[in-house]
PDB file of N, CA and C in Angstrom:
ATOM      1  N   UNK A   1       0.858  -1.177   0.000  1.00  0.00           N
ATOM      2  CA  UNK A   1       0.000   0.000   0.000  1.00  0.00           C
ATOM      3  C   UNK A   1       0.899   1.233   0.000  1.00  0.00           C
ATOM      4  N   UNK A   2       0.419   2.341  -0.635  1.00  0.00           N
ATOM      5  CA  UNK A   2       1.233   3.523  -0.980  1.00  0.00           C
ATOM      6  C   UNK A   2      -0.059   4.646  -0.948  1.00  0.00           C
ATOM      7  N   UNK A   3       0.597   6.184  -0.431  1.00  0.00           N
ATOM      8  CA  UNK A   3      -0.077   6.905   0.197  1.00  0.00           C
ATOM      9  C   UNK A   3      -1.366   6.948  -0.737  1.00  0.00           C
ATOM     10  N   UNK A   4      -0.936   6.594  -2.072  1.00  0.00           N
ATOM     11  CA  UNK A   4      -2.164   7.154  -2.895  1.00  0.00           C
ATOM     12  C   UNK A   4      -3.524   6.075  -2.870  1.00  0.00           C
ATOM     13  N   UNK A   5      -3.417   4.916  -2.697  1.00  0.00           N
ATOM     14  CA  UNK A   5      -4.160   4.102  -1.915  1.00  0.00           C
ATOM     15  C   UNK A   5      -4.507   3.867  -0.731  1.00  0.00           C
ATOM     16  N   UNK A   6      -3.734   4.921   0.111  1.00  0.00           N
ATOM     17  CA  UNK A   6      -4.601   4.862   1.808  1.00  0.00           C
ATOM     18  C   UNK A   6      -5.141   5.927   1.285  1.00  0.00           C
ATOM     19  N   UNK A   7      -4.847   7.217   0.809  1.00  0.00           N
ATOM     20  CA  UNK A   7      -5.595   8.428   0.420  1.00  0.00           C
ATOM     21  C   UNK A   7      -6.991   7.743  -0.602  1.00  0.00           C
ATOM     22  N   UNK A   8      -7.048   6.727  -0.959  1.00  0.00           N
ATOM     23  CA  UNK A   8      -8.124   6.337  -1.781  1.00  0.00           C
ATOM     24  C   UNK A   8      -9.164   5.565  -0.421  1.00  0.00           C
ATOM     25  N   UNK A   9      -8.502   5.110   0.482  1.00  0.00           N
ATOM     26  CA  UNK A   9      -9.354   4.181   1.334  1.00  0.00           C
ATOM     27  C   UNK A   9     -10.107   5.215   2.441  1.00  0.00           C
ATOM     28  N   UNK A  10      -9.151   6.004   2.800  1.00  0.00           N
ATOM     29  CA  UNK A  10      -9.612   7.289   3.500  1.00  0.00           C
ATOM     30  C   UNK A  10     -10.738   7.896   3.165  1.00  0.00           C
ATOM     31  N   UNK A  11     -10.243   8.622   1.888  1.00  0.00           N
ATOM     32  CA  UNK A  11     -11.381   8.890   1.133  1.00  0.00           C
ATOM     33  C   UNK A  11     -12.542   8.590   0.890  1.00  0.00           C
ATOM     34  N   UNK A  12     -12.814   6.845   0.816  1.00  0.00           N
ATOM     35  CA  UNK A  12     -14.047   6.692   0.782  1.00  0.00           C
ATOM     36  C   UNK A  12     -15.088   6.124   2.168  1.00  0.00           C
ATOM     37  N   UNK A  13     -14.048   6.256   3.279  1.00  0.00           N
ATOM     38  CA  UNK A  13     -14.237   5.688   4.555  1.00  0.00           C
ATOM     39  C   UNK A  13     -15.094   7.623   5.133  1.00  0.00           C
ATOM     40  N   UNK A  14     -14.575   8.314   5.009  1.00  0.00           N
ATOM     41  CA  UNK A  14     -14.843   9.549   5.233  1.00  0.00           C
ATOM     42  C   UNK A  14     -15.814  10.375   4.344  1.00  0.00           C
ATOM     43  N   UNK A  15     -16.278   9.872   3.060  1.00  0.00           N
ATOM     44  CA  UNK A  15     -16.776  10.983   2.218  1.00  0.00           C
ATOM     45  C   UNK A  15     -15.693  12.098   1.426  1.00  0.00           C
ATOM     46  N   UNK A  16     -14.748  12.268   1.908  1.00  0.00           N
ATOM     47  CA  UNK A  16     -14.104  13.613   1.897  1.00  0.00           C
ATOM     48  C   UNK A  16     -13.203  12.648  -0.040  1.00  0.00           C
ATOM     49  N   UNK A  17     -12.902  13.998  -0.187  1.00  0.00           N
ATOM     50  CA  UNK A  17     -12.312  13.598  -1.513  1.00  0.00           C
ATOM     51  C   UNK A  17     -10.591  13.220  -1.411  1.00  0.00           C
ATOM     52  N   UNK A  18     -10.286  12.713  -2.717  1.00  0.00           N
ATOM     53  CA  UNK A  18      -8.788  11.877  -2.505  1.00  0.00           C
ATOM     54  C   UNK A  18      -7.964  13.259  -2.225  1.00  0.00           C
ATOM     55  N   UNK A  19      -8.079  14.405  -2.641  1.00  0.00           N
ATOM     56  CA  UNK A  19      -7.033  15.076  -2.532  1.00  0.00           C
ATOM     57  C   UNK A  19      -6.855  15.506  -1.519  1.00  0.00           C
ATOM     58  N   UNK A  20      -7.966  15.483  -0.581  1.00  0.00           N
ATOM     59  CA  UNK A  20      -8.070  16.682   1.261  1.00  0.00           C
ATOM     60  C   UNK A  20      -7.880  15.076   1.422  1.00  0.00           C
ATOM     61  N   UNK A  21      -8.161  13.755   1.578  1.00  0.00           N
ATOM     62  CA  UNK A  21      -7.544  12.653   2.187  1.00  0.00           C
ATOM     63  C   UNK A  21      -5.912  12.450   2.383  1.00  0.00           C
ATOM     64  N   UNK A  22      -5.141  13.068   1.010  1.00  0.00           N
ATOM     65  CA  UNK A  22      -3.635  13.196   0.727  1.00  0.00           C
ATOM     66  C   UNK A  22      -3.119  14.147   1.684  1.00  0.00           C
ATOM     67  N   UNK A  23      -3.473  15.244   1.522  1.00  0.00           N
ATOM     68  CA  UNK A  23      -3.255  16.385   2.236  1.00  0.00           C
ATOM     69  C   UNK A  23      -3.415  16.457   3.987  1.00  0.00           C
ATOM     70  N   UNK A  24      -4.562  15.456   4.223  1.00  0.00           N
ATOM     71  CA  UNK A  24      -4.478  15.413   5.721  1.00  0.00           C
ATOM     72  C   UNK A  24      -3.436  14.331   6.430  1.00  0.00           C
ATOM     73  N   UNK A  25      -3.686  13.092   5.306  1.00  0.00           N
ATOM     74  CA  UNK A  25      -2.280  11.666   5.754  1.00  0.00           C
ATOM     75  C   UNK A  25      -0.673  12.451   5.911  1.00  0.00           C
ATOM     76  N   UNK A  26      -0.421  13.471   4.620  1.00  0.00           N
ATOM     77  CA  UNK A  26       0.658  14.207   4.614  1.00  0.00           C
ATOM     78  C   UNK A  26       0.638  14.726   5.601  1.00  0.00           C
ATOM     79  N   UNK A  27      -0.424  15.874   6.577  1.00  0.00           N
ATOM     80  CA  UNK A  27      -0.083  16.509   7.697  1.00  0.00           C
ATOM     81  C   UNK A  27       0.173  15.387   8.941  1.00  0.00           C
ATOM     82  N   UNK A  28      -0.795  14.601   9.012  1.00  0.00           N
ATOM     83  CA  UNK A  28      -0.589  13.741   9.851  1.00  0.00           C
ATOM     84  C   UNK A  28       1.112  13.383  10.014  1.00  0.00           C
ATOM     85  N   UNK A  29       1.827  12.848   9.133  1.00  0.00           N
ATOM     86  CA  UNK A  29       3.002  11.842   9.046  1.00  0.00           C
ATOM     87  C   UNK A  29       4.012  13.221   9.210  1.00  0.00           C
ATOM     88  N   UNK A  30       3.387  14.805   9.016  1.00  0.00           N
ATOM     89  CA  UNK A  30       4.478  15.978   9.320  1.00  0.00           C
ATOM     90  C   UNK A  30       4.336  15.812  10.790  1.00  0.00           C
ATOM     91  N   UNK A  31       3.311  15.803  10.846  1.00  0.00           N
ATOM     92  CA  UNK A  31       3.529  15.801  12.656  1.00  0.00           C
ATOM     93  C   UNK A  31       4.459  15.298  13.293  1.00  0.00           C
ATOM     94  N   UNK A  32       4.150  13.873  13.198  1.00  0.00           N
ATOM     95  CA  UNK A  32       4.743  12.647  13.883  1.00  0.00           C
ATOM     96  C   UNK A  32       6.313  12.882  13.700  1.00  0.00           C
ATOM     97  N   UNK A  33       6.876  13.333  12.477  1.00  0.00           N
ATOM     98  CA  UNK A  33       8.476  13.520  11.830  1.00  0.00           C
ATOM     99  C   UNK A  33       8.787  14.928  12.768  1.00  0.00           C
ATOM    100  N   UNK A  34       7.932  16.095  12.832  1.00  0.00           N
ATOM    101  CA  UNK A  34       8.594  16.947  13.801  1.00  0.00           C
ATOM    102  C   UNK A  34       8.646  16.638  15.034  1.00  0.00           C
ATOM    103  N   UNK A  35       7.593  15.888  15.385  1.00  0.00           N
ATOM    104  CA  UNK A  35       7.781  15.592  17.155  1.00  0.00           C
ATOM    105  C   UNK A  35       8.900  14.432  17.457  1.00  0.00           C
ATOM    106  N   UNK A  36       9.230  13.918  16.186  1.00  0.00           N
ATOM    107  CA  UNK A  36       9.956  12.881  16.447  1.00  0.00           C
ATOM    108  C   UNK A  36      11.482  13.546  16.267  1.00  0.00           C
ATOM    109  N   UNK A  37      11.456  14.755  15.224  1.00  0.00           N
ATOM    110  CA  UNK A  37      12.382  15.590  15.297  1.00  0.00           C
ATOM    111  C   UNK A  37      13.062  16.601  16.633  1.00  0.00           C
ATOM    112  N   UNK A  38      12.194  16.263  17.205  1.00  0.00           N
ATOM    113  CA  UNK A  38      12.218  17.279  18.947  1.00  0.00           C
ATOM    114  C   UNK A  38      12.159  16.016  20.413  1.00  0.00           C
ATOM    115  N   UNK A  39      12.364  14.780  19.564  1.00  0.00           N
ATOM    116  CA  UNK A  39      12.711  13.827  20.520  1.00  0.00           C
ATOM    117  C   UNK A  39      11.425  13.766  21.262  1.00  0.00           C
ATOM    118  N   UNK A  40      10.246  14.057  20.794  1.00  0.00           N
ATOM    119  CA  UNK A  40       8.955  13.589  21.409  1.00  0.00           C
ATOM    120  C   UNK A  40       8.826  12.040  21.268  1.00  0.00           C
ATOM    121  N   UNK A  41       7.272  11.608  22.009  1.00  0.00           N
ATOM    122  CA  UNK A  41       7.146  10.487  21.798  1.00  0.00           C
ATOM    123  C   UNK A  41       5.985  10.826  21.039  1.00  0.00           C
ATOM    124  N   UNK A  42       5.461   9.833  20.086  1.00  0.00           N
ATOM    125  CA  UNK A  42       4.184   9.961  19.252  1.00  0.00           C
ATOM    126  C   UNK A  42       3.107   8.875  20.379  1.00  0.00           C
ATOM    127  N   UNK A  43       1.999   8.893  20.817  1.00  0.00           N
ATOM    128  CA  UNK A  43       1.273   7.717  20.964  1.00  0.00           C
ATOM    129  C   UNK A  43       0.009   7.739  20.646  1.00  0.00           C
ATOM    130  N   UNK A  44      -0.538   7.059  19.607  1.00  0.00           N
ATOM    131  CA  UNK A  44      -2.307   6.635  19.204  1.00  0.00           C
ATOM    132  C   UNK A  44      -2.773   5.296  19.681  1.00  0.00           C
ATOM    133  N   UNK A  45      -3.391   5.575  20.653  1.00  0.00           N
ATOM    134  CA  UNK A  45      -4.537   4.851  20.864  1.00  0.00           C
ATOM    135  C   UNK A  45      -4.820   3.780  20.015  1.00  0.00           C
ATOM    136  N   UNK A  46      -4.634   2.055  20.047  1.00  0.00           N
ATOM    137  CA  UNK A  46      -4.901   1.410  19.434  1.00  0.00           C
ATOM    138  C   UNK A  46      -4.363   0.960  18.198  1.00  0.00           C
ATOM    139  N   UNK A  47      -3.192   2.061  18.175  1.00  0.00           N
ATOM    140  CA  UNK A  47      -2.858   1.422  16.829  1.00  0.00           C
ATOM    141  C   UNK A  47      -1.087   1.511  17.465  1.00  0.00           C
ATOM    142  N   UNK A  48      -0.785   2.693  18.143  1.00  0.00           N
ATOM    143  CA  UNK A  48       0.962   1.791  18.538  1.00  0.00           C
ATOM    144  C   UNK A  48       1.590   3.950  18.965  1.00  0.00           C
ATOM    145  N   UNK A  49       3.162   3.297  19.359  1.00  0.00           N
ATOM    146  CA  UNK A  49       3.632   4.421  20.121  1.00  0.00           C
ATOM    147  C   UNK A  49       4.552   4.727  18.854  1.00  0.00           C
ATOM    148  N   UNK A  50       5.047   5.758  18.949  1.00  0.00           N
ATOM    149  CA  UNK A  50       6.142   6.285  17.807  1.00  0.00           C
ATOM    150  C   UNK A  50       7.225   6.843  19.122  1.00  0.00           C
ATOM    151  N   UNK A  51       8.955   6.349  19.139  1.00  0.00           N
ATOM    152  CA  UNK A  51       9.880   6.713  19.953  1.00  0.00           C
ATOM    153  C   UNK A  51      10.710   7.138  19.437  1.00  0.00           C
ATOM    154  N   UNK A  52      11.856   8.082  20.139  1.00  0.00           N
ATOM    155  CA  UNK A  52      13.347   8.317  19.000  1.00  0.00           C
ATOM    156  C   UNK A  52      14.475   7.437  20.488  1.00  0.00           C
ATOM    157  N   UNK A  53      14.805   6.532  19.597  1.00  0.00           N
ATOM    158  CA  UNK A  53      16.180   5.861  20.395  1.00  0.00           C
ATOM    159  C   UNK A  53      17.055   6.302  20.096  1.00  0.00           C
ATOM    160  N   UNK A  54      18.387   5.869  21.102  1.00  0.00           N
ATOM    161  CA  UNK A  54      19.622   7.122  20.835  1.00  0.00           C
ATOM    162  C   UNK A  54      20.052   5.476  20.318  1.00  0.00           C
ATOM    163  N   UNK A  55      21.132   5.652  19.124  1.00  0.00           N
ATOM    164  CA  UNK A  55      22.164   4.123  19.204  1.00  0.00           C
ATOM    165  C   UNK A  55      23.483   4.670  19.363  1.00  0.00           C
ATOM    166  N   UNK A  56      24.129   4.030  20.454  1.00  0.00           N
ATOM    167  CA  UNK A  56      24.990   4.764  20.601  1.00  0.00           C
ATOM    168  C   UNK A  56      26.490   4.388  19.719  1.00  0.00           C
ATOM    169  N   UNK A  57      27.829   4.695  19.863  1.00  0.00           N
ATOM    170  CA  UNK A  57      28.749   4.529  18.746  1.00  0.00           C
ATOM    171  C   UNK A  57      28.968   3.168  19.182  1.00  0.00           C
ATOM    172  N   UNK A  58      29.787   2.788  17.731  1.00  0.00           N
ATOM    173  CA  UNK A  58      30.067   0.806  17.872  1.00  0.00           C
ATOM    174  C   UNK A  58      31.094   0.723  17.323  1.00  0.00           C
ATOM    175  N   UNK A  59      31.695  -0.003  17.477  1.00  0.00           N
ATOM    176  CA  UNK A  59      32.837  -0.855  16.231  1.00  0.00           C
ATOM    177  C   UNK A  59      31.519  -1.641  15.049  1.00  0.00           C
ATOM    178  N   UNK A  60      32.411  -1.529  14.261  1.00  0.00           N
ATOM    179  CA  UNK A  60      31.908  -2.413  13.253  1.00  0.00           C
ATOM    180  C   UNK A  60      32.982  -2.343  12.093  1.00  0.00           C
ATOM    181  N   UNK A  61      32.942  -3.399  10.986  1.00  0.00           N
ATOM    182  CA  UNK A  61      33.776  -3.419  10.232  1.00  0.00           C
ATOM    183  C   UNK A  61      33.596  -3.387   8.714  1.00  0.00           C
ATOM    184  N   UNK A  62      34.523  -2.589   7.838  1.00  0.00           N
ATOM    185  CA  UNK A  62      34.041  -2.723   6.687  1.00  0.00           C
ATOM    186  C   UNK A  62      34.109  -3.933   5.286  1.00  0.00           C
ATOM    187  N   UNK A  63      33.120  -3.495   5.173  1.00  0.00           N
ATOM    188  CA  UNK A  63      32.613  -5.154   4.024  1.00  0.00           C
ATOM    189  C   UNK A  63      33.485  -5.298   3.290  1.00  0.00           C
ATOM    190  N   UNK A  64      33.953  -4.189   2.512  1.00  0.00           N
ATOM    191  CA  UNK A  64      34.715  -4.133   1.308  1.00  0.00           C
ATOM    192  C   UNK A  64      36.247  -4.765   1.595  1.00  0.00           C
ATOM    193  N   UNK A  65      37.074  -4.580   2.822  1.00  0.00           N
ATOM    194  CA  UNK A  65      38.374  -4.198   3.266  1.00  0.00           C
ATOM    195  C   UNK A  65      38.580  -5.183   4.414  1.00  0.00           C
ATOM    196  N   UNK A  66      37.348  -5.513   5.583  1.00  0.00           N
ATOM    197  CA  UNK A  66      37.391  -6.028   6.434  1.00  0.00           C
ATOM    198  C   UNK A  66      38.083  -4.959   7.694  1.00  0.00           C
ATOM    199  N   UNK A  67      38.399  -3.787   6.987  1.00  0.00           N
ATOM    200  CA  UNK A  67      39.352  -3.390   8.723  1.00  0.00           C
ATOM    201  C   UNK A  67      37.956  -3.043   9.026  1.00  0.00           C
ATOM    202  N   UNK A  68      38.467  -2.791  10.832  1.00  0.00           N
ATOM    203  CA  UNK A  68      37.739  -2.132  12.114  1.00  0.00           C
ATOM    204  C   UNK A  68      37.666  -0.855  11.615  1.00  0.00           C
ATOM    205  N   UNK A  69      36.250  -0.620  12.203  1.00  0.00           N
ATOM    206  CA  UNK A  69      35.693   1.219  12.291  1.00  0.00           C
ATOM    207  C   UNK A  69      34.732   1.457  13.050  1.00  0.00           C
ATOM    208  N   UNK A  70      34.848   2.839  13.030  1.00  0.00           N
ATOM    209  CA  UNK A  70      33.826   3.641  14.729  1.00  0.00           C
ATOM    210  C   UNK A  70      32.535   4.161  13.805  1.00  0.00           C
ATOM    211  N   UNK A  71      31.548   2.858  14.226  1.00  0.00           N
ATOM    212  CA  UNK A  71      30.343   3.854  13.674  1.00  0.00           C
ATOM    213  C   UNK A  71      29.667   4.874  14.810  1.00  0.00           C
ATOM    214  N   UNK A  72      29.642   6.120  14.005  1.00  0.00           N
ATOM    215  CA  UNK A  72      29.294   7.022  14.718  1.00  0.00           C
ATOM    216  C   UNK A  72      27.700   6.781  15.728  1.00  0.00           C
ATOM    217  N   UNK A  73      27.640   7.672  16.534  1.00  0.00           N
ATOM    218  CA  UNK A  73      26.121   7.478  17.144  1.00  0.00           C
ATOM    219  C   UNK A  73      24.824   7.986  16.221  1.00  0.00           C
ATOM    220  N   UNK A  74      24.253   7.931  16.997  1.00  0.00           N
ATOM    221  CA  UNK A  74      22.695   8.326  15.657  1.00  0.00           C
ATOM    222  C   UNK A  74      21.297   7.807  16.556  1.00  0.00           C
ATOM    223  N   UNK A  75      20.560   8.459  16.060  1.00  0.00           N
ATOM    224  CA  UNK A  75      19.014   8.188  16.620  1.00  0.00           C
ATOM    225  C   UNK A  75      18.336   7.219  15.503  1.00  0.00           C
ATOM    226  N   UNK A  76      17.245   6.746  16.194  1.00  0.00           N
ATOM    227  CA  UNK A  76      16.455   6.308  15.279  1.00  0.00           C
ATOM    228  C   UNK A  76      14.961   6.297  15.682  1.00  0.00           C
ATOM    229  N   UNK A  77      14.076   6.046  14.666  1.00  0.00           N
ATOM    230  CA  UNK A  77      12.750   6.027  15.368  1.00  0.00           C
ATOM    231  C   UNK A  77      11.737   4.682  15.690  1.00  0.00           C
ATOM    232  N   UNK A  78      11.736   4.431  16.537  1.00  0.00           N
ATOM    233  CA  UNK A  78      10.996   2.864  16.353  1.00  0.00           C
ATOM    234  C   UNK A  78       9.477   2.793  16.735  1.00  0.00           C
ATOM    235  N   UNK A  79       9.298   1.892  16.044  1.00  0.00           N
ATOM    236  CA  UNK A  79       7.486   2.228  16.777  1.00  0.00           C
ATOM    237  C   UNK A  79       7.413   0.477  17.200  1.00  0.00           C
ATOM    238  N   UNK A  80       6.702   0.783  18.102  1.00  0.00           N
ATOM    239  CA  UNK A  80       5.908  -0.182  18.766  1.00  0.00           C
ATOM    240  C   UNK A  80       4.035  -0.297  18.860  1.00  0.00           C
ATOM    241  N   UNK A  81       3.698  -1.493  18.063  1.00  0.00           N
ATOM    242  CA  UNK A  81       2.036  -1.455  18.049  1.00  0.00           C
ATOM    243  C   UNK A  81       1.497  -1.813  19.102  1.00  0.00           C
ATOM    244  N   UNK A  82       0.178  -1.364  18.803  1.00  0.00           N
ATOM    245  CA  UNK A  82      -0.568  -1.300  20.363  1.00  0.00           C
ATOM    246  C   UNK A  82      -1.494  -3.030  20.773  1.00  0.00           C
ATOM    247  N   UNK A  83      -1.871  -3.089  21.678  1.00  0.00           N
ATOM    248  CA  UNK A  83      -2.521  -4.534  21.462  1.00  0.00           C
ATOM    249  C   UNK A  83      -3.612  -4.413  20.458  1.00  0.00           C
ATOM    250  N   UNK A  84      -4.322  -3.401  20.283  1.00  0.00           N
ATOM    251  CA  UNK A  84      -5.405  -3.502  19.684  1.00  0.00           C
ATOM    252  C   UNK A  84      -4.840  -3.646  17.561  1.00  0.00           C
ATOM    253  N   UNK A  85      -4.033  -3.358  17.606  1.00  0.00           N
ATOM    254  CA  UNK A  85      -3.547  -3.935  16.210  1.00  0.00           C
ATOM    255  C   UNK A  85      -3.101  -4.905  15.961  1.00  0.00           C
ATOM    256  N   UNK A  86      -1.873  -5.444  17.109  1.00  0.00           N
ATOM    257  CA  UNK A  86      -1.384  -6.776  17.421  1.00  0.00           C
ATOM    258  C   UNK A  86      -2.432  -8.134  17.162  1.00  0.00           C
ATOM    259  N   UNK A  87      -3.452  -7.441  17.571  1.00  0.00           N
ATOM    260  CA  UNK A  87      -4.943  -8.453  18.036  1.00  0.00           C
ATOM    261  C   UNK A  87      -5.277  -8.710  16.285  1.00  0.00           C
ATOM    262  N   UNK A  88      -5.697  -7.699  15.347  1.00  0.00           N
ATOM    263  CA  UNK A  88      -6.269  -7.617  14.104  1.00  0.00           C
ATOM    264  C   UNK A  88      -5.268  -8.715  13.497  1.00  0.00           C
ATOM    265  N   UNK A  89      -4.163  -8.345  13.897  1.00  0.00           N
ATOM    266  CA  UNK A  89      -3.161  -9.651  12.949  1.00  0.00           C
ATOM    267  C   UNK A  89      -2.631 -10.583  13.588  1.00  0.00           C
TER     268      UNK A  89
END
């Protein structure tokens, strides 16, 4: 599934037309990316939590060469679903 087919399912779940369906999934998913940008947590009801984890630096080695290297640190965002979706599948 791709936005233009949830914007089609939306759409007809709501009345509202495909393009204000696009336009609201788009605001929706801005949200979630700035709060996730400000190290918020996202959480909806029933369907799961949105987090930013820190990973912190590692060794690891490269494929090409095999030597040792410092992968840097970095965030990431993970989500976790809620029971009530867990349950649907």
């Amino acid at each position: 599934m791709n936005i233009g087919d949830l914007a089609k399912g939306v759409a007809s779940a709501t009345g509202a037309s495909e393009a204000d369906a696009k336009k609201t999934i788009t605001a929706v998913f801005d949200q979630i990316a700035a709060a996730a940008a400000k190290g918020e947590e996202v959480s909806i009801n029933g369907f799961g939590k949105f987090t930013v984890k820190d990973r912190p630096e590692r060794e690891g080695r490269n494929p090409a060469t095999g030597e040792s290297m410092t992968i840097a640190a970095s965030k990431k965002v993970a989500f976790t679903a809620a029971k009530g979706l867990k349950d649907k599948l």
